[in-house]
C-alpha atoms as a PDB file:
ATOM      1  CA  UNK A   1       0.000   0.000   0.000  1.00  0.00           C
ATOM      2  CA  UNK A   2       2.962   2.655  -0.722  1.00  0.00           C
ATOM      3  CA  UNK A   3       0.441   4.998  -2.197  1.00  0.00           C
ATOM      4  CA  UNK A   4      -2.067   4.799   0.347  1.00  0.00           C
ATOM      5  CA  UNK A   5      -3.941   7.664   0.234  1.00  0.00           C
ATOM      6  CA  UNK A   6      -2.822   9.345  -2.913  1.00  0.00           C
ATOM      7  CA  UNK A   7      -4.703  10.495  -5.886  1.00  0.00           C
ATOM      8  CA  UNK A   8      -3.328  10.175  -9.301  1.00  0.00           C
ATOM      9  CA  UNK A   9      -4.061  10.765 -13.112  1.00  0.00           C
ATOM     10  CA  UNK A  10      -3.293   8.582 -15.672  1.00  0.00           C
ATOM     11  CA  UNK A  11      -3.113   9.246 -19.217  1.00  0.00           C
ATOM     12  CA  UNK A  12      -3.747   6.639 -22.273  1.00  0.00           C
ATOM     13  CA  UNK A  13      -4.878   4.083 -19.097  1.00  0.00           C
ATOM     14  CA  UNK A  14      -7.943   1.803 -21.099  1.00  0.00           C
ATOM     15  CA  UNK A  15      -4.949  -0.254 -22.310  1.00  0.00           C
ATOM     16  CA  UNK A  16      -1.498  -1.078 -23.335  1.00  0.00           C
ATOM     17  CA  UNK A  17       1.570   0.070 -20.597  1.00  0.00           C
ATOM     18  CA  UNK A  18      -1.109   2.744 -19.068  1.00  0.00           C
ATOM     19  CA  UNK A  19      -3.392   0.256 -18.244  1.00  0.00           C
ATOM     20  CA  UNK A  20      -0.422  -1.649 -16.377  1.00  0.00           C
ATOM     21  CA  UNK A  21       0.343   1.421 -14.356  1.00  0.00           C
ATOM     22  CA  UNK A  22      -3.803   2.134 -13.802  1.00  0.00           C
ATOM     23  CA  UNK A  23      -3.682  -1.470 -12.124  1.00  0.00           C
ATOM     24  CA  UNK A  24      -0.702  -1.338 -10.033  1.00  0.00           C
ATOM     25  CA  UNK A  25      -1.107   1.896  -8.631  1.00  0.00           C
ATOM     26  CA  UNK A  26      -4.594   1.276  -7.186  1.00  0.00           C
ATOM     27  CA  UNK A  27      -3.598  -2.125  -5.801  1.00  0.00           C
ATOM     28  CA  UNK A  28      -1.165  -0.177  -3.948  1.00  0.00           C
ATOM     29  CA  UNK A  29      -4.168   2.205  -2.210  1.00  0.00           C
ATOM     30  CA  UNK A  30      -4.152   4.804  -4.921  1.00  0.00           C
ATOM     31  CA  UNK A  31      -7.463   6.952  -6.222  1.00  0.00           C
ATOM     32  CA  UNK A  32      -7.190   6.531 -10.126  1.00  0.00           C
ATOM     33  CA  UNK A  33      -8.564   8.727 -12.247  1.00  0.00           C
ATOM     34  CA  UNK A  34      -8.189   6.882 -15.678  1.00  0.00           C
ATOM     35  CA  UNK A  35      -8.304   8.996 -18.411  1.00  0.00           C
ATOM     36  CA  UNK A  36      -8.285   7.707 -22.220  1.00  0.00           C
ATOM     37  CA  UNK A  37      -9.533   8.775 -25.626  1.00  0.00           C
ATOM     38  CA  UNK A  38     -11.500   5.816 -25.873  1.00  0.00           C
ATOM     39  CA  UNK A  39     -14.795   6.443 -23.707  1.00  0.00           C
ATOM     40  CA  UNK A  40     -15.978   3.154 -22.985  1.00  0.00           C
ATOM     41  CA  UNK A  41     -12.446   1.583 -22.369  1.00  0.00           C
ATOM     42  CA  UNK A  42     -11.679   4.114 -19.748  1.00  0.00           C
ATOM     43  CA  UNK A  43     -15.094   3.712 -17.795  1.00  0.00           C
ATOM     44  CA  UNK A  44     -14.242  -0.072 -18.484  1.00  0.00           C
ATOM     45  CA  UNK A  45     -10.305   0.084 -16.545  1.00  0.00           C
ATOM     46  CA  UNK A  46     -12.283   2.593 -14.175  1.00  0.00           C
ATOM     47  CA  UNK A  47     -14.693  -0.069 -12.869  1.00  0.00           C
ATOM     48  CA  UNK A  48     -11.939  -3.173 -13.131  1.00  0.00           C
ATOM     49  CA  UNK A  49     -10.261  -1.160 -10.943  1.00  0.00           C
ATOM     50  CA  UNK A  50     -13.058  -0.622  -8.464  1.00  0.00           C
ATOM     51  CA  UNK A  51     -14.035   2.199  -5.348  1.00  0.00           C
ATOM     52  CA  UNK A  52     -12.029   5.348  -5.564  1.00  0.00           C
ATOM     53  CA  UNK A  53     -11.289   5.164  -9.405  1.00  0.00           C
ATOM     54  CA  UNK A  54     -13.252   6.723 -12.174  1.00  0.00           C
ATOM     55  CA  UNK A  55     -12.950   7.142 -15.775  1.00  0.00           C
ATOM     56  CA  UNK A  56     -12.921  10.106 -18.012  1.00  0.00           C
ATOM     57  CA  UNK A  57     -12.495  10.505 -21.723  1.00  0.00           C
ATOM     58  CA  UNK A  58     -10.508  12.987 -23.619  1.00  0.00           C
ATOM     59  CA  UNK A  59      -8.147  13.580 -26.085  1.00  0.00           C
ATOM     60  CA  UNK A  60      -4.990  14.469 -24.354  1.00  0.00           C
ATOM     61  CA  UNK A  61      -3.808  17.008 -27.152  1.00  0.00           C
ATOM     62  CA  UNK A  62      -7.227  19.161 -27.044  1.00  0.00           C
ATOM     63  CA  UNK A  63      -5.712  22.179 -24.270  1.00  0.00           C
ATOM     64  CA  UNK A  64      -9.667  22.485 -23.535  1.00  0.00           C
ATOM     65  CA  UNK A  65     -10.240  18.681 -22.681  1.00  0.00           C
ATOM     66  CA  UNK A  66      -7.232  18.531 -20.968  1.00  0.00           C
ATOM     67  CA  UNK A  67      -8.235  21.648 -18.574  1.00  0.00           C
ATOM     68  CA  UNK A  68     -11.380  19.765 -17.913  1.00  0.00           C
ATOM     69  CA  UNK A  69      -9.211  16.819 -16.973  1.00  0.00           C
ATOM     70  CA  UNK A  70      -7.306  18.457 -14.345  1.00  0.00           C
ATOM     71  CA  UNK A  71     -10.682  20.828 -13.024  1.00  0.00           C
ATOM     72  CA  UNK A  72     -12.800  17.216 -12.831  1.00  0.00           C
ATOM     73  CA  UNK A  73      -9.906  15.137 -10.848  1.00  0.00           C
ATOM     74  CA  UNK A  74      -9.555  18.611  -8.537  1.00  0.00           C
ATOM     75  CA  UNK A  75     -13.501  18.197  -7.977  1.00  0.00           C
ATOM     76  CA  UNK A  76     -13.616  14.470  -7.482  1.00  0.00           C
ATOM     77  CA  UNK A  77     -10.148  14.338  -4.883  1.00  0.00           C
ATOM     78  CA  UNK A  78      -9.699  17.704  -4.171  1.00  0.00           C
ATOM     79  CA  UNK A  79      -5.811  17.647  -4.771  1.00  0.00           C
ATOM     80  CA  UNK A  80      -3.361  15.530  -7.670  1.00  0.00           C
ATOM     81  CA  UNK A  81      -1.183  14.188  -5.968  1.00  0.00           C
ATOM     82  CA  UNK A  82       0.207  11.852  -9.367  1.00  0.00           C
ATOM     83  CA  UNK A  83       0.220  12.827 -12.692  1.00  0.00           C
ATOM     84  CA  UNK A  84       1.699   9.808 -15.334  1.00  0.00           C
ATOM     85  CA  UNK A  85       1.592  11.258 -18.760  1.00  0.00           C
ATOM     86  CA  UNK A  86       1.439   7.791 -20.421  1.00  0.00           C
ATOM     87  CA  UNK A  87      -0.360   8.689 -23.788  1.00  0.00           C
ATOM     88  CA  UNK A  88       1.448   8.135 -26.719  1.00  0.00           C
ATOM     89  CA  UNK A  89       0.945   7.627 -30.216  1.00  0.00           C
ATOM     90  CA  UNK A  90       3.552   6.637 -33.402  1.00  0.00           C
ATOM     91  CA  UNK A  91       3.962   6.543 -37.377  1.00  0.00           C
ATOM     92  CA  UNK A  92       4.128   3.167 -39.134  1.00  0.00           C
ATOM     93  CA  UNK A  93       7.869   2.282 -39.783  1.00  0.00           C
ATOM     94  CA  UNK A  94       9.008   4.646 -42.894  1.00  0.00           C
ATOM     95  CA  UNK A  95      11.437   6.782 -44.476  1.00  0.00           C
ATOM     96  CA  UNK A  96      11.440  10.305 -42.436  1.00  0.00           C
ATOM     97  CA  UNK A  97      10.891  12.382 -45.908  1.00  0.00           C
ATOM     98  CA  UNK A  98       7.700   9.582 -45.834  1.00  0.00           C
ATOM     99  CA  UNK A  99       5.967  10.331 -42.866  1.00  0.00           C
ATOM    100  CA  UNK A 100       3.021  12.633 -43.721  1.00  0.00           C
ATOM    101  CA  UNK A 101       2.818  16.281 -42.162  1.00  0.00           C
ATOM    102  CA  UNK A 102      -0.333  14.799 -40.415  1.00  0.00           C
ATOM    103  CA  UNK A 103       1.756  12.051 -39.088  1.00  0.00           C
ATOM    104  CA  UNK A 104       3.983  14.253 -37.414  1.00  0.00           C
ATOM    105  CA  UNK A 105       1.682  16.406 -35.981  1.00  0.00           C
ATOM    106  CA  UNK A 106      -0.569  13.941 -34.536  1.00  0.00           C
ATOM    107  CA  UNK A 107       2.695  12.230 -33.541  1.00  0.00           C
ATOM    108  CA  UNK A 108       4.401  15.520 -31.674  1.00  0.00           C
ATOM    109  CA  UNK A 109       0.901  16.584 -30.444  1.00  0.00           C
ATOM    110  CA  UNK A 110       0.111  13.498 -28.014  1.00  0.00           C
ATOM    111  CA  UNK A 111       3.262  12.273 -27.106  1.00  0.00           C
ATOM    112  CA  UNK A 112       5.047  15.845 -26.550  1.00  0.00           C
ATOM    113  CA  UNK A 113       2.515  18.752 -26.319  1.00  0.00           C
ATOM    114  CA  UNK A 114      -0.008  17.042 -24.048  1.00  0.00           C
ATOM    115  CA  UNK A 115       2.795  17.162 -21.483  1.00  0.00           C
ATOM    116  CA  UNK A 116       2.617  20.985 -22.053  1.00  0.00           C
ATOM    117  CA  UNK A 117      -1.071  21.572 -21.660  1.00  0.00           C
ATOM    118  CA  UNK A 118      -1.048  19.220 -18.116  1.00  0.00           C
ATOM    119  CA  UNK A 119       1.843  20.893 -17.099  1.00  0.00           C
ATOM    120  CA  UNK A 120       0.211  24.290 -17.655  1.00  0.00           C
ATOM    121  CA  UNK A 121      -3.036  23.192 -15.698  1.00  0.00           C
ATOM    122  CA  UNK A 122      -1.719  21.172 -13.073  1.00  0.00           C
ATOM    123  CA  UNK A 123       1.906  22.523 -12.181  1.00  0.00           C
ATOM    124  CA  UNK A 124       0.249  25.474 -10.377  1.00  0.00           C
ATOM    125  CA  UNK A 125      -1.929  23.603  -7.702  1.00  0.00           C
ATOM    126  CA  UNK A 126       1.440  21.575  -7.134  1.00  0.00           C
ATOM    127  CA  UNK A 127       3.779  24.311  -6.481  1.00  0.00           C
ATOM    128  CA  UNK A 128       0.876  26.059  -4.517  1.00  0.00           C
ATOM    129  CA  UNK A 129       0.849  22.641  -2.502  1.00  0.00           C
ATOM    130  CA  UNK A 130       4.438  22.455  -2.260  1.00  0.00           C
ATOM    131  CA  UNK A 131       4.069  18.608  -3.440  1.00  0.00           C
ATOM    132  CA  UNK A 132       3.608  16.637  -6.323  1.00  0.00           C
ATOM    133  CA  UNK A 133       5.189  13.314  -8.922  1.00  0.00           C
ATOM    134  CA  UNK A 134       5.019  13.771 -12.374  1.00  0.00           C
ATOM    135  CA  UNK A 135       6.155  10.574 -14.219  1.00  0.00           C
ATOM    136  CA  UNK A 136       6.492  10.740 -18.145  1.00  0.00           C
ATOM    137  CA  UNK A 137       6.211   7.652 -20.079  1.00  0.00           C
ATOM    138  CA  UNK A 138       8.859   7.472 -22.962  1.00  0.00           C
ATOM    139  CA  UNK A 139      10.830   5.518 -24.600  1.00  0.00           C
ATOM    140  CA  UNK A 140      14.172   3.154 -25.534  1.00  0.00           C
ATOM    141  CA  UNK A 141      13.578   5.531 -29.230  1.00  0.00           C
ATOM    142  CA  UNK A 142      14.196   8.409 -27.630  1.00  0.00           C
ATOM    143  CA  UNK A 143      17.785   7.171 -25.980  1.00  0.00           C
ATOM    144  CA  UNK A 144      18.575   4.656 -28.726  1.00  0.00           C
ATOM    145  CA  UNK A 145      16.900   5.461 -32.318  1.00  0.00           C
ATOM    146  CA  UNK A 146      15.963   2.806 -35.020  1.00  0.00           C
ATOM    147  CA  UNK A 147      15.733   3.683 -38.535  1.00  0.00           C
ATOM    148  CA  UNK A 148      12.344   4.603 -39.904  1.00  0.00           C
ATOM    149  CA  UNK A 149      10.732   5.463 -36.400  1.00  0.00           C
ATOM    150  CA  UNK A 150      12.819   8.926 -37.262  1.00  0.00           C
ATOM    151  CA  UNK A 151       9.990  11.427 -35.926  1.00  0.00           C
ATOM    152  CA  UNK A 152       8.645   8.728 -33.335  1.00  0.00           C
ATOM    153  CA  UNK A 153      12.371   8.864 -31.646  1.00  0.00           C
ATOM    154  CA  UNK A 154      12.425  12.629 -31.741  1.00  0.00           C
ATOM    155  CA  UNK A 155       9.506  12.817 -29.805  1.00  0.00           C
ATOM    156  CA  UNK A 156      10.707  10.881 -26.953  1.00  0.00           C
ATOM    157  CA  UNK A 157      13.819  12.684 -27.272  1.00  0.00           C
ATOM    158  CA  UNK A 158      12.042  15.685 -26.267  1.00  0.00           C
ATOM    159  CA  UNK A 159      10.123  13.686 -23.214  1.00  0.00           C
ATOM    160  CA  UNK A 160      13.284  12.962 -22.138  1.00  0.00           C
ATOM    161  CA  UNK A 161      14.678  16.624 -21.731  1.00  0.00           C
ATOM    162  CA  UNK A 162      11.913  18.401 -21.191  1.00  0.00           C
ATOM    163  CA  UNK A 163      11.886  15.229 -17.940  1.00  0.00           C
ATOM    164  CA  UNK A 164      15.159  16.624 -16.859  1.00  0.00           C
ATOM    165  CA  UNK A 165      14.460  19.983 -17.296  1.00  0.00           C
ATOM    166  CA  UNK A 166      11.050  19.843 -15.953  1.00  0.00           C
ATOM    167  CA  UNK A 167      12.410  18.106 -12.858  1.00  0.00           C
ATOM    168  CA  UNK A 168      15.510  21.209 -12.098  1.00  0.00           C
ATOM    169  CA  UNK A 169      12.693  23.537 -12.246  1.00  0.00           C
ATOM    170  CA  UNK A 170      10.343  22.245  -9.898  1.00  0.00           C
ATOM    171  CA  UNK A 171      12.866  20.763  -7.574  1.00  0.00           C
ATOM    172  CA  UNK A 172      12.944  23.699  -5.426  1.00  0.00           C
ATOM    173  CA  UNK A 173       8.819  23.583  -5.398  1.00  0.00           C
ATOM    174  CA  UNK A 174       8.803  19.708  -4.022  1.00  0.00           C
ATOM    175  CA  UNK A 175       7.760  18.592  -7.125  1.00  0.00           C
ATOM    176  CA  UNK A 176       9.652  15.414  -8.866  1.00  0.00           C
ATOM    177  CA  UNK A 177       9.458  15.106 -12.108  1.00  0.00           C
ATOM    178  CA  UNK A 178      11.059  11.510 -13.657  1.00  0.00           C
ATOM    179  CA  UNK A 179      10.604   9.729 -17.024  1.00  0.00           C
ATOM    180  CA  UNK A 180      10.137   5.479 -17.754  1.00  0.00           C
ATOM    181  CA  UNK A 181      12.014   4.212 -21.378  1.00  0.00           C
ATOM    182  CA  UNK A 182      10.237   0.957 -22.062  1.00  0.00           C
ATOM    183  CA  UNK A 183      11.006  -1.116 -24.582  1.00  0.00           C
ATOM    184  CA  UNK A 184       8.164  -1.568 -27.315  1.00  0.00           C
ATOM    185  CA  UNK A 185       5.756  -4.293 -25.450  1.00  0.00           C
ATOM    186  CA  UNK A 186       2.623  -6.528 -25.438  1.00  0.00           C
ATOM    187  CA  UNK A 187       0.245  -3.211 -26.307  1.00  0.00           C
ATOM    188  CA  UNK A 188      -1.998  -2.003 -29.313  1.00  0.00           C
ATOM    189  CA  UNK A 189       1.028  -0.234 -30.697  1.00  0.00           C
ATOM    190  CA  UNK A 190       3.460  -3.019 -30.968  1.00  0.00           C
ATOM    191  CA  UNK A 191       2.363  -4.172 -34.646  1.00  0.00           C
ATOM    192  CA  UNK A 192       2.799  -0.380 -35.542  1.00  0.00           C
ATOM    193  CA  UNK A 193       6.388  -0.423 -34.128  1.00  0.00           C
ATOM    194  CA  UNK A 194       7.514  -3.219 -36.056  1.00  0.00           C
ATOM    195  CA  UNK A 195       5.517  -2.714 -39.405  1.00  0.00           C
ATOM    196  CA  UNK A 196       4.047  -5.791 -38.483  1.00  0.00           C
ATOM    197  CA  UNK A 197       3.373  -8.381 -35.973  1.00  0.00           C
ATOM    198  CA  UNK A 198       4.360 -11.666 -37.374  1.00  0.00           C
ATOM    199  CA  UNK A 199       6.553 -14.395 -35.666  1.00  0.00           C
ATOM    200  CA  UNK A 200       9.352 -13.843 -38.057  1.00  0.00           C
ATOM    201  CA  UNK A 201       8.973  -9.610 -37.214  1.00  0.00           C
ATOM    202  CA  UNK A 202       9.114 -10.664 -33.388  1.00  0.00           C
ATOM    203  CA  UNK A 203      12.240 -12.684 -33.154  1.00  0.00           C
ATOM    204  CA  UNK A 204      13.701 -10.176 -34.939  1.00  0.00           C
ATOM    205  CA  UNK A 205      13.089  -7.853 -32.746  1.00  0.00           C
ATOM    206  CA  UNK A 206      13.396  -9.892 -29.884  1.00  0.00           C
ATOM    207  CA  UNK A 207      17.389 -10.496 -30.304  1.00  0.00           C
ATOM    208  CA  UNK A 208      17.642  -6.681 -29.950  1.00  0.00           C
ATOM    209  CA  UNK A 209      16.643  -7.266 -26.470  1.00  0.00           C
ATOM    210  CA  UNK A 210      19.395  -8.574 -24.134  1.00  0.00           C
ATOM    211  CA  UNK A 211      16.451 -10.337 -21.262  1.00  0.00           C
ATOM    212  CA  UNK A 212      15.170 -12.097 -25.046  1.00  0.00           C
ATOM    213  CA  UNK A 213      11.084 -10.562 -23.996  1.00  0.00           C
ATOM    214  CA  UNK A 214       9.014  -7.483 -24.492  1.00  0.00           C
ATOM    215  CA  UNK A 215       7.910  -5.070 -21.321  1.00  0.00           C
ATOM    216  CA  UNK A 216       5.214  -6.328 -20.213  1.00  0.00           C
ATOM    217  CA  UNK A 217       2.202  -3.345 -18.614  1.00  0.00           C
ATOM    218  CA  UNK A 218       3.270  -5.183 -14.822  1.00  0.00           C
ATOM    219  CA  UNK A 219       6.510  -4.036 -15.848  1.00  0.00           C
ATOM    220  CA  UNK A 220       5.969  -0.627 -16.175  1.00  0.00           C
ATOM    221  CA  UNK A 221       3.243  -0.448 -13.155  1.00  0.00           C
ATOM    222  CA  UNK A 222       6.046  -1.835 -10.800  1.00  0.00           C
ATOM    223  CA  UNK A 223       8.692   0.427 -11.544  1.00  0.00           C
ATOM    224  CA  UNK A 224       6.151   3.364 -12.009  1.00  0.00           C
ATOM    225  CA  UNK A 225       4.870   2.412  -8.058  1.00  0.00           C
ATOM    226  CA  UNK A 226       7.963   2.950  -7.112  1.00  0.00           C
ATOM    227  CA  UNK A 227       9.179   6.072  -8.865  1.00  0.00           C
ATOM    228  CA  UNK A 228       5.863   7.641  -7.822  1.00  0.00           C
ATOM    229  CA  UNK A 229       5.614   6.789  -3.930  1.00  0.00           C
ATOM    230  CA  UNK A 230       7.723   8.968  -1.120  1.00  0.00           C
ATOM    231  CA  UNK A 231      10.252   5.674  -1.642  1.00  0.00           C
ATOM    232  CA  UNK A 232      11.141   7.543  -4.762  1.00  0.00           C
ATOM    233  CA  UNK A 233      11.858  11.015  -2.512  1.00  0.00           C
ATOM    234  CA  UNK A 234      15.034  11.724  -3.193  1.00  0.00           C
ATOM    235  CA  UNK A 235      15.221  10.318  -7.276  1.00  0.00           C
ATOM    236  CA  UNK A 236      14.107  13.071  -9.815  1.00  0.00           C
ATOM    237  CA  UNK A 237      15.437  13.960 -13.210  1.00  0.00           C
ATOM    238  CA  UNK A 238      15.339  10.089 -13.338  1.00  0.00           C
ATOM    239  CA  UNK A 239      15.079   8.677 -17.226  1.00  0.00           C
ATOM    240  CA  UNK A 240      14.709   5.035 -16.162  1.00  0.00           C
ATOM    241  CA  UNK A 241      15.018   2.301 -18.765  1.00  0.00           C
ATOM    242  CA  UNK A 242      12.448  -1.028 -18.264  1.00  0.00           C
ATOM    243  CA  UNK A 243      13.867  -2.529 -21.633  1.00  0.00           C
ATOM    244  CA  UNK A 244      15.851  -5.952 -20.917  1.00  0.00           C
ATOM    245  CA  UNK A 245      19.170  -4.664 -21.653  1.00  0.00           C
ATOM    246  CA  UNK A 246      18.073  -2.598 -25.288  1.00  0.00           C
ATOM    247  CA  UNK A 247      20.000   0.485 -24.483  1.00  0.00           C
ATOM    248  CA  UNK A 248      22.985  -1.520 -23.074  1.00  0.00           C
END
């Protein structure tokens, strides 16, 4: 029960990594608020999850929706004390002069500028409170590019400095600020990593992995638990990597 008592958002949380994090984090006492695009799948997670967690749908790189995120879970707990920005999108494996503009902006939208907009509604109320974890979910991409995920990797990239940076900045406020670098893993986007998701594909990408597996959604809720509960107090800046050896 290390987060006994908490309250926490968490972004892209119907499925995939989020929904691993969602799980973890309320079998360790936490409030949930699980937020996702998809309506039903959120409500769904929400009621898996059981008392003290509720769903809410909304698209994470909409400023508006996301301000109604943040004034709903202030309503429903009163304080955030957990924010996991865990949506994230990509663009099928191809060239980078390939990708499509509309690609790239969906792409850079929801995995980078949704950080911005929560950051801009919710960063107040934590500084105000002197208190507050921010966890960003990124990537092994953004620490050790493939070809033809070119504007995928930059992306993370960015999560990972604006991480570092976010975290010097609200250091002095009592707010930590660290970032998890998963490998790809069992999730809906794990065909659009790899083109696609045949056996031959998987090996493949398999012995780029040192532990030979994919991270698994109880991968990333573990280490998340951790990086998010007052164990965690004195780690921030933190870019940890749950990949099996990938970036070694």
């Amino acid at each position: 029960m290390r987060l006994e008592g908490k309250t926490a958002i968490v972004t892209g949380a119907a499925s995939g990594f989020g929904a691993g994090i969602a799980r973890k984090f309320a079998t360790e006492g936490a409030q949930v608020m699980v937020v996702d695009i998809d309506h039903d799948g959120a409500l769904a997670m929400a009621e898996e999850l059981g008392e003290g967690a509720f769903g809410h749908a909304a698209n994470v790189a909409d400023r508006t929706q996301v301000n109604g995120v943040i004034g709903t879970a202030r309503e429903v707990f009163g304080e955030v004390d957990i924010l996991v920005n865990n949506a994230g999108v990509t663009h099928l494996p191809a060239p980078m002069e390939e990708v499509t503009e509309a690609d790239f902006d969906r792409v850079f939208a929801v995995n980078c500028k949704s950080i911005y907009f929560f950051a801009r509604a919710l960063v107040p109320h934590m500084k105000a409170r002197g208190s507050g974890v921010i966890l960003n979910v990124s990537s092994t991409a953004g620490l050790s590019p493939r070809p033809n995920l070119n504007w995928y990797n930059a992306s993370k990239g960015w999560v990972n400095v604006a991480t570092k940076t976010m975290a010097v900045e609200l250091a002095p406020h009592g707010v930590r600020v660290n970032a998890l670098n998963p490998v790809a893993g069992e999730t809906p986007l794990l065909a659009s990593f790899m083109g696609e998701d045949t056996p031959e594909m998987r090996a493949k990408f398999l012995s780029t992995i040192p532990l030979g597996r994919f991270s698994q959604p109880d991968d990333m809720g573990n280490a998340a638990a951790f990086l998010c509960s007052d164990e965690a107090s004195m780690i921030t800046g933190v870019l940890l990597e749950v990949d099996g050896g990938r970036c070694i």
